[in-house]
Protein backbone atom coordinates (compact mmCIF):
# COMPACT_ATOMS: atom_id res chain seq x y z
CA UNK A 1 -5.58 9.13 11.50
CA UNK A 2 -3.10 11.20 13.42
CA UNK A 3 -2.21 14.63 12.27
CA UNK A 4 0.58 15.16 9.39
CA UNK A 5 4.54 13.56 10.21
CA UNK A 6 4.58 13.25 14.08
CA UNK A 7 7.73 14.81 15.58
CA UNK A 8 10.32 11.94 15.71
CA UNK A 9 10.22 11.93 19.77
CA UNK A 10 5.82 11.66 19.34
CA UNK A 11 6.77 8.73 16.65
CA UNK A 12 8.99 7.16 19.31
CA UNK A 13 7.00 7.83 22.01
CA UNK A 14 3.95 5.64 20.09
CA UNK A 15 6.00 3.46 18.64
CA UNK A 16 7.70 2.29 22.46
CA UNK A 17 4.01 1.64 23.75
CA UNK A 18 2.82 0.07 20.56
CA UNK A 19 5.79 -2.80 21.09
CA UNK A 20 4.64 -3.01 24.56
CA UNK A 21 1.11 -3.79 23.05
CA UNK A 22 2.16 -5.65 20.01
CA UNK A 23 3.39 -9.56 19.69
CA UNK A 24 7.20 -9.65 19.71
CA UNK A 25 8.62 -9.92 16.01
CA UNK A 26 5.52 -8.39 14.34
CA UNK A 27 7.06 -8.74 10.84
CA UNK A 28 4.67 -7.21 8.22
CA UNK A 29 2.40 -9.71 8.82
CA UNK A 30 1.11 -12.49 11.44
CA UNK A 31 4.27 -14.29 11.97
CA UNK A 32 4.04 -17.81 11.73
CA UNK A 33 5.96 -20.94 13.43
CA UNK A 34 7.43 -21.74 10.68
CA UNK A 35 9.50 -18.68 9.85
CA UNK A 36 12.47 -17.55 12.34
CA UNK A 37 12.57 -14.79 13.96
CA UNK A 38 13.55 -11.76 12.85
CA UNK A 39 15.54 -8.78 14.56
CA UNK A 40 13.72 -5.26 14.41
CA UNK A 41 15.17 -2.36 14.80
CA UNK A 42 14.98 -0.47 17.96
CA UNK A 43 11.21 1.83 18.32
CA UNK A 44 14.31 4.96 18.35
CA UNK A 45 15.48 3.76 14.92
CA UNK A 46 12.12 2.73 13.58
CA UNK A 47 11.13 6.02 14.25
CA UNK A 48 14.32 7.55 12.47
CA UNK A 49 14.05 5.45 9.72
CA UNK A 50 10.86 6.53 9.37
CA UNK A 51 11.38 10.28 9.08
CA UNK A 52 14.29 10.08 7.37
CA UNK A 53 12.50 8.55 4.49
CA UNK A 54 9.12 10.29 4.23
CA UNK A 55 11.78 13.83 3.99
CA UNK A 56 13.40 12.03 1.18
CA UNK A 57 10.54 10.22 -0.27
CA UNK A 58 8.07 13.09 -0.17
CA UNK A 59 9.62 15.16 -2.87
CA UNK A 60 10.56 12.71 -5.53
CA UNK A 61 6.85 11.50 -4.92
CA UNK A 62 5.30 14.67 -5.57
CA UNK A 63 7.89 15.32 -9.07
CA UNK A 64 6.96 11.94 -9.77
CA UNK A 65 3.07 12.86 -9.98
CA UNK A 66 3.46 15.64 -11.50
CA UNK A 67 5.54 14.32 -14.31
CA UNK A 68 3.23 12.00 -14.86
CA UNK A 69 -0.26 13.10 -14.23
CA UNK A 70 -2.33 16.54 -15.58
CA UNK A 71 -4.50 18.05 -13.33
CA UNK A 72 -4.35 16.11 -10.34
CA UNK A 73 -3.76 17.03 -6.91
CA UNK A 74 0.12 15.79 -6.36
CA UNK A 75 0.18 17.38 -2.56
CA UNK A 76 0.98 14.33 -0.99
CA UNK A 77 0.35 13.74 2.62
CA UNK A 78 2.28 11.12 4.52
CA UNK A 79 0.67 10.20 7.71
CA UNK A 80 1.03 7.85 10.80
CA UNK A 81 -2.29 6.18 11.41
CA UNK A 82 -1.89 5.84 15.20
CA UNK A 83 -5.02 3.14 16.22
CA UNK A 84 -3.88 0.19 17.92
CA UNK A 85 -3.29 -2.39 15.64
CA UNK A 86 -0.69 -5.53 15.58
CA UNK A 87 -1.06 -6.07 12.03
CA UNK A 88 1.23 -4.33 9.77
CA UNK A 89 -0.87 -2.08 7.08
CA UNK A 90 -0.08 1.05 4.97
CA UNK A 91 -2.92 2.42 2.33
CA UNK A 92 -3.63 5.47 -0.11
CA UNK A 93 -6.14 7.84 0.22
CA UNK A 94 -7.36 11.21 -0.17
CA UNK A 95 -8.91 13.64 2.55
CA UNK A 96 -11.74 15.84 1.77
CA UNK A 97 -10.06 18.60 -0.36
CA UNK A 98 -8.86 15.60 -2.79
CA UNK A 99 -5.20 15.80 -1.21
CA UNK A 100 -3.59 12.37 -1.39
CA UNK A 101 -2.99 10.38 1.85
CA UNK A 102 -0.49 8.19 2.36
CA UNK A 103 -0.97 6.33 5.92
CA UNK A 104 1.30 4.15 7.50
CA UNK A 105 0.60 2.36 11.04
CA UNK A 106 2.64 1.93 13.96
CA UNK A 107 2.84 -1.80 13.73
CA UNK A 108 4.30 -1.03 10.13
CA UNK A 109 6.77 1.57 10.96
CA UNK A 110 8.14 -1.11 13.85
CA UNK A 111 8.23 -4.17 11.48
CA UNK A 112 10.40 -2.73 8.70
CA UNK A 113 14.02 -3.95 9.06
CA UNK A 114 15.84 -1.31 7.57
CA UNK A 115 14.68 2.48 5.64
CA UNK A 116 14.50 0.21 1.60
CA UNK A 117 11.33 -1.61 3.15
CA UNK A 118 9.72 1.91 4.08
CA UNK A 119 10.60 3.55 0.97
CA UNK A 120 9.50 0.90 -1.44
CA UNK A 121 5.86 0.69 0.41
CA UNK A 122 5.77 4.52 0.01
CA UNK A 123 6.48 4.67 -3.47
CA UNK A 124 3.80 1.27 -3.74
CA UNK A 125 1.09 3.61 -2.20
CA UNK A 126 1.90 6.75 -3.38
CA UNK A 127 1.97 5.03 -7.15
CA UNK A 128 -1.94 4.55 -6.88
CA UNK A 129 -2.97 8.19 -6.53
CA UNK A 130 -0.45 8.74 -9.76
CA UNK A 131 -2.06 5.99 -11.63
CA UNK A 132 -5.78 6.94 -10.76
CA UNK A 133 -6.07 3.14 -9.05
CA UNK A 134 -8.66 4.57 -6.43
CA UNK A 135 -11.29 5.88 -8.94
CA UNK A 136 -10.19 3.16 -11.09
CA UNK A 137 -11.75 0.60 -8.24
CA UNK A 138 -15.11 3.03 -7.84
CA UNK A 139 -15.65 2.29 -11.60
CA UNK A 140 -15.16 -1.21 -10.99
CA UNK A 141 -17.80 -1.41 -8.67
CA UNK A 142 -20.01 0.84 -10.34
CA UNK A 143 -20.07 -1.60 -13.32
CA UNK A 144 -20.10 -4.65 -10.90
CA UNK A 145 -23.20 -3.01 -9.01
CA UNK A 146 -25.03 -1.80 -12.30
CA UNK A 147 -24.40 -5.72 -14.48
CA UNK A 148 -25.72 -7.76 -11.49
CA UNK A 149 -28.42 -5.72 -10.11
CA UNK A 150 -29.86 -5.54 -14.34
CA UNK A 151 -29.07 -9.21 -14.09
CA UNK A 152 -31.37 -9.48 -10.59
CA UNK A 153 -34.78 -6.76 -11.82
CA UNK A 154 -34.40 -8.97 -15.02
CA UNK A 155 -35.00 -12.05 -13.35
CA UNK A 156 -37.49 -10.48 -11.28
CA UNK A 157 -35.95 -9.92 -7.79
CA UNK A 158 -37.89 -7.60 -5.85
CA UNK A 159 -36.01 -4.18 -4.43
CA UNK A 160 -34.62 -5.71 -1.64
CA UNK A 161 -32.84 -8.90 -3.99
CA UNK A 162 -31.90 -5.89 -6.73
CA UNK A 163 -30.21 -4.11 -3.72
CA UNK A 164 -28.09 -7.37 -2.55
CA UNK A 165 -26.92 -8.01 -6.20
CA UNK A 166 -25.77 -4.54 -6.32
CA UNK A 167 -23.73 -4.93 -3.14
CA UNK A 168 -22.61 -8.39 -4.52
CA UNK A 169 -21.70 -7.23 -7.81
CA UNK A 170 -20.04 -3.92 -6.65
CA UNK A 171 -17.72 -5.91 -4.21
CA UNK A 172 -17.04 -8.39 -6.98
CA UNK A 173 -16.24 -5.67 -9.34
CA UNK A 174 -13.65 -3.62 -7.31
CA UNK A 175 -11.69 -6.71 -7.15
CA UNK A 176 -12.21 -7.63 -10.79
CA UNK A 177 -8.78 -6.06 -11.98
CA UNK A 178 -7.71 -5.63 -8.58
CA UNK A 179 -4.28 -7.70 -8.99
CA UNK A 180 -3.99 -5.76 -12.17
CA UNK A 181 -3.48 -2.21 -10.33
CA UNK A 182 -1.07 -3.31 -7.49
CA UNK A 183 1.20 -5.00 -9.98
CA UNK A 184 1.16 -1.63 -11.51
CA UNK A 185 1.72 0.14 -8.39
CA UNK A 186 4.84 -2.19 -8.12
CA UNK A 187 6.42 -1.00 -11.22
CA UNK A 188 6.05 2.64 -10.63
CA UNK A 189 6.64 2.33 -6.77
CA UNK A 190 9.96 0.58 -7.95
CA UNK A 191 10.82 3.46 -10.01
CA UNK A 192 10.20 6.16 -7.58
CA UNK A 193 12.15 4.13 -5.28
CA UNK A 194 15.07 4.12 -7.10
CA UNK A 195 14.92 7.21 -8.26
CA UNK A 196 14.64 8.05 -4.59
CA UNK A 197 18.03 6.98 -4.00
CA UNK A 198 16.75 3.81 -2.40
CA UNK A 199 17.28 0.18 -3.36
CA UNK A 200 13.89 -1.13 -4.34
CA UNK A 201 14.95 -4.82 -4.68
CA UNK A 202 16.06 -4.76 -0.84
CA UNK A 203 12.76 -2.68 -0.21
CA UNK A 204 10.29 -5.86 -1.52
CA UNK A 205 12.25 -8.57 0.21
CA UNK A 206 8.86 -7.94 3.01
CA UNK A 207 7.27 -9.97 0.07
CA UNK A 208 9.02 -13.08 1.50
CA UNK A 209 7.67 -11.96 4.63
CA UNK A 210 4.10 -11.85 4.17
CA UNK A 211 1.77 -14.51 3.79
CA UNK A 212 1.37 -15.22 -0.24
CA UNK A 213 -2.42 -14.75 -1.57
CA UNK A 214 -1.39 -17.03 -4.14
CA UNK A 215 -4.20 -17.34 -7.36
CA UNK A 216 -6.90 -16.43 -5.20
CA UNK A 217 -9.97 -16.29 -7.61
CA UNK A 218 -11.04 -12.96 -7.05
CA UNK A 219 -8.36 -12.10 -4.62
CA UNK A 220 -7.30 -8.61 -4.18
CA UNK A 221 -3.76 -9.10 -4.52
CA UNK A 222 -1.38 -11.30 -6.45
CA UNK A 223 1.15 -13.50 -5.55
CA UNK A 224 4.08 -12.37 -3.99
CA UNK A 225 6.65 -14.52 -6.11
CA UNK A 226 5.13 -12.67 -9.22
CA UNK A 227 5.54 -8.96 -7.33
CA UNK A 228 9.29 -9.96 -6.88
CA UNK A 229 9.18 -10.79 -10.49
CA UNK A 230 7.82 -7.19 -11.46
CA UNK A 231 10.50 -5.70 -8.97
CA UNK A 232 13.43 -7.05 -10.29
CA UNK A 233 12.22 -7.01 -13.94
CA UNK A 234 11.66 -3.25 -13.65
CA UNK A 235 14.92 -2.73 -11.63
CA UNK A 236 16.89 -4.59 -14.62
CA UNK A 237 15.19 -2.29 -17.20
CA UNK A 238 16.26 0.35 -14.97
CA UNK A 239 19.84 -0.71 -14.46
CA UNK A 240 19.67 -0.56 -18.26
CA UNK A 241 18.75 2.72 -18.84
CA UNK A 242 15.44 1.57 -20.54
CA UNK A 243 12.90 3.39 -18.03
């Protein structure tokens, strides 16, 4: 990952050789033939956008976490994640002290048509360090890892079979409640959007965007018509003066 907030020219710079690299209308996701095209704002604007909202977003992020969380580390980095890539991505993390990481790629920071998109997938990611979704998933795997490999030594695998089931259960069990954690992330990351100053309803419209996951069994993420249906459910609580 690239180092902490490029300087808006360095973000411009990357972001003007990254459309040179990248299919035209890179929209969050693979584009397919079946949706129109979409405009994009200019790699200069994208780039504006982009700072403008981590300087806004960063703060209310942090008092956020902090309101909400004992203990943990609420320094929040946001980052550009600067390999070459065409598909759209952002992710949380945390670096080696424990500081959170949020990352956001070039193809990303080109694709979002105006600064509601950027801010809502901030407050998305930024809403799993707050709700403890990353060691959350570890447990899940743990569990997955410990259940099937029990399940393989009892039926008398030998240590290479008990190792696969381990693998194969811990993969099975970080997805287990998978769904479960980004819906969450919605809800918060629509309240931090909002109380952002941003309009978190006009920030998920990428969900009609990106390709829908559907009911995947197992799948990792749930379907975008039921995200939209978090979004707007939390921004009507919201409106109400219920959150």
């Amino acid at each position: 990952m690239a180092a902490r907030i490029w300087r808006l020219g360095a973000i411009v710079g990357m972001m003007a050789l990254a459309a040179c690299e990248a299919p035209q209308g890179a929209v969050l996701s693979r584009p397919t033939a079946e949706r129109s095209a979409v405009e994009l704002p200019s790699p200069e604007q994208a780039a504006e956008n982009f700072v403008s909202v981590v300087r806004r977003m960063e703060p209310q992020i942090e008092a956020e976490c902090y309101a909400r969380t004992r203990g943990r580390n609420c320094d929040y980095q946001i980052m550009v994640d600067d390999r070459p890539s065409t598909d759209p991505n952002a992710f949380q993390t945390e670096d080696r002290q424990g500081r959170p990481v949020v990352a956001f790629n070039l193809a990303l920071i080109a694709s979002a048509q105006n600064p509601d998109e950027l801010a809502f997938v901030m407050g998305h990611e930024a809403a799993h360090h707050i709700a403890g979704h990353l060691a959350a998933k570890e447990q899940d795997a743990l569990r997955g890892a410990v259940l099937l490999g029990t399940l393989a030594a009892v039926a008398g695998a030998d240590v290479s079979g008990i190792s696969r089931a381990q693998d194969i259960g811990a993969s099975v069990g970080s997805r287990t409640n998978s769904k479960d954690y980004e819906l969450q992330a919605d809800r918060l990351g629509t309240i931090i959007t909002w109380n952002a100053g941003y309009d978190p309803l006009r920030g998920a419209e990428f969900f009609r965007r990106i390709p829908d996951p559907g009911e995947t069994f197992l799948g990792s993420h749930p379907a975008n018509a039921l995200r939209l249906d978090i979004v707007r459910q939390t921004v009507a609580e919201l409106r109400a003066g219920r959150i």
